[in-house]
C-alpha atoms as a PDB file:
ATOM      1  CA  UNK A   1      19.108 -32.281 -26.809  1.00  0.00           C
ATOM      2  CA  UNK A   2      15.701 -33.054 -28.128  1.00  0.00           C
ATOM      3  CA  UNK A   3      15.799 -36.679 -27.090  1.00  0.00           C
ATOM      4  CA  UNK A   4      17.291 -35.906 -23.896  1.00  0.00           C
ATOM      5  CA  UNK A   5      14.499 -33.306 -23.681  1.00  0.00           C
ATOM      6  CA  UNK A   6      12.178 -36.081 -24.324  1.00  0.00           C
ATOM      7  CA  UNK A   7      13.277 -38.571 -21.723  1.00  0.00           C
ATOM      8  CA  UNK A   8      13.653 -36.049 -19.083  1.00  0.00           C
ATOM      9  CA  UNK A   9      10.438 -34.717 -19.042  1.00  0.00           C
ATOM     10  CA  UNK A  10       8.907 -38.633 -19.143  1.00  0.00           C
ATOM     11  CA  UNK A  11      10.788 -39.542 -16.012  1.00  0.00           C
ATOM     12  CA  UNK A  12       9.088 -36.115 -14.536  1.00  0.00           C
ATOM     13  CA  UNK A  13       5.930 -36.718 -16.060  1.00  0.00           C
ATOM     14  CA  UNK A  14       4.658 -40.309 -15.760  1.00  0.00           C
ATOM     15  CA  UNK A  15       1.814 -40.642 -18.042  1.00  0.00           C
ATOM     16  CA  UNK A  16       2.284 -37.516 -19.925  1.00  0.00           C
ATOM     17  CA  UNK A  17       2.123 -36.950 -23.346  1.00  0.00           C
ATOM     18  CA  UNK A  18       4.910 -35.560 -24.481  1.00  0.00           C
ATOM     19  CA  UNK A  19       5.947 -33.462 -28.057  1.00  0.00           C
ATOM     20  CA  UNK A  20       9.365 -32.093 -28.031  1.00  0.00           C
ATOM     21  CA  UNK A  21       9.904 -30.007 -31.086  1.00  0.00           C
ATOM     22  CA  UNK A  22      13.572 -28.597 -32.480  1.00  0.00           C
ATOM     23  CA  UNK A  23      12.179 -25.312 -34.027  1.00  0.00           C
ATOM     24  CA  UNK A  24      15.345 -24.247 -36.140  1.00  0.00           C
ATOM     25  CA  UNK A  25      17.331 -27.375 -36.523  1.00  0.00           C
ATOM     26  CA  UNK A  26      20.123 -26.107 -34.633  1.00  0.00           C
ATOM     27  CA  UNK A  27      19.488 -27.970 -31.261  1.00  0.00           C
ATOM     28  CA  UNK A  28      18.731 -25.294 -29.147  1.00  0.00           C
ATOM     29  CA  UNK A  29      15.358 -23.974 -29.560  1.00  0.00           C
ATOM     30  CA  UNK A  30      12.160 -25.933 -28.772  1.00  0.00           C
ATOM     31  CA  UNK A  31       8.684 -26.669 -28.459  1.00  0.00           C
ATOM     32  CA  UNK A  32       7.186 -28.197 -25.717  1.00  0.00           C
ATOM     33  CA  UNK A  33       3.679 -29.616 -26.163  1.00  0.00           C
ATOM     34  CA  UNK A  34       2.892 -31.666 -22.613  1.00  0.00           C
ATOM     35  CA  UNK A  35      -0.282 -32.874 -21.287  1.00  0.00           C
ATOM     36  CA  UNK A  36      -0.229 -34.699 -18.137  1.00  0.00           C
ATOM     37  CA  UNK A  37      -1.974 -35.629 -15.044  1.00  0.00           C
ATOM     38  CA  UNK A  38       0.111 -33.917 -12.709  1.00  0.00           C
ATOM     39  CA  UNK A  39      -1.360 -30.610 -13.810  1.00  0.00           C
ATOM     40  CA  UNK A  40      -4.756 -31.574 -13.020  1.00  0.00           C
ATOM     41  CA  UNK A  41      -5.849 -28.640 -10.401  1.00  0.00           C
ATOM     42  CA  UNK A  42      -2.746 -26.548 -10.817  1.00  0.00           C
ATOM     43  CA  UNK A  43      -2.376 -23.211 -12.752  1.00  0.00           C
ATOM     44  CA  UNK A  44      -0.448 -22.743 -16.304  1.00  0.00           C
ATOM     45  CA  UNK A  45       1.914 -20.936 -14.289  1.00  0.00           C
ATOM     46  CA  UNK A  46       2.670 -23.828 -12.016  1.00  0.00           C
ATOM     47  CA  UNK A  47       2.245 -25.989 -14.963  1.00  0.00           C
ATOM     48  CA  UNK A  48       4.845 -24.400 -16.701  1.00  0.00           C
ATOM     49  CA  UNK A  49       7.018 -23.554 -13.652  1.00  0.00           C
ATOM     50  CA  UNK A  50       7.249 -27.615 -13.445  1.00  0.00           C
ATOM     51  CA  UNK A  51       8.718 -28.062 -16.771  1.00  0.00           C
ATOM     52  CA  UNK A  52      11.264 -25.056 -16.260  1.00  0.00           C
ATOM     53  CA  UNK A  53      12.066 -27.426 -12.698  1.00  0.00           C
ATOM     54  CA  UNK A  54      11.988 -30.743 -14.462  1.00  0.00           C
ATOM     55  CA  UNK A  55      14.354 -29.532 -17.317  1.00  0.00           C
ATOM     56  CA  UNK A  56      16.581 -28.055 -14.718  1.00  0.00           C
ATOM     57  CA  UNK A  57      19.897 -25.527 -15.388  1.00  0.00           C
ATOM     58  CA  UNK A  58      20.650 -26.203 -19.338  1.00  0.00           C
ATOM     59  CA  UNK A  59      16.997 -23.746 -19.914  1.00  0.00           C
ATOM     60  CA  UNK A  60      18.796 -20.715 -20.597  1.00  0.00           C
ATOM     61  CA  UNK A  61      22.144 -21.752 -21.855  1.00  0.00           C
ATOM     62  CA  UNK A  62      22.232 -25.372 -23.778  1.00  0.00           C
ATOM     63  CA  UNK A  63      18.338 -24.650 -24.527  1.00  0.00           C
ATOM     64  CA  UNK A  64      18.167 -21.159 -25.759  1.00  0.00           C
ATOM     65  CA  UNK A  65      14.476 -20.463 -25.928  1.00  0.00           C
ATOM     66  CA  UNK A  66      11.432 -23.106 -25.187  1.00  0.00           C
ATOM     67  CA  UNK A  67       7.885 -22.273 -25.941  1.00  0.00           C
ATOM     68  CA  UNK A  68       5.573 -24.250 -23.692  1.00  0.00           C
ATOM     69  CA  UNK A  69       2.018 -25.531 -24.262  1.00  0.00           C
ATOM     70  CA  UNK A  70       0.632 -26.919 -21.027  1.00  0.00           C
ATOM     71  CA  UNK A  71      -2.944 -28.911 -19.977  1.00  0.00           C
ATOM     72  CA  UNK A  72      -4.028 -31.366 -17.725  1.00  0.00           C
ATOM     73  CA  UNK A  73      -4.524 -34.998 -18.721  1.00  0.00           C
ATOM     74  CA  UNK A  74      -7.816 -35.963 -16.789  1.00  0.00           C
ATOM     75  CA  UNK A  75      -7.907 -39.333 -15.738  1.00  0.00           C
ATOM     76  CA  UNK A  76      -9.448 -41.655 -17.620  1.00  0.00           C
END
């Protein structure tokens, strides 16, 4: 799930950088640590809202519980 996690959220996020962490070894709770230029002018809700989008039905059932740390990657 965690390298599925990974992947998904790099096809979403061009450019991001990306930190997927399993928090309990058992595959279904995670840490999400994503800075990326898409969320350059947009709120932490939206930010997060994104990710929630991006990671699509398994939030909730397959992935139990996500924490989410969110900024925007300014352009360099």
């Amino acid at each position: 799930m965690q390298a599925w996690m990974e992947s998904t959220l790099a096809q979403a996020f061009p450019g991001a950088r990306i930190v997927v962490t399993d928090t309990t070894g058992g595959g279904d709770h995670f840490e999400v640590d994503i800075t990326a230029p898409q969320f350059v002018g947009i709120s932490m809700i939206a930010q997060h809202r994104a990710v929630y989008a991006a990671l699509g039905e398994r939030v909730g059932y397959e992935i139990h519980a996500i924490g989410l740390k969110t900024r925007p990657l300014a352009a360099a």
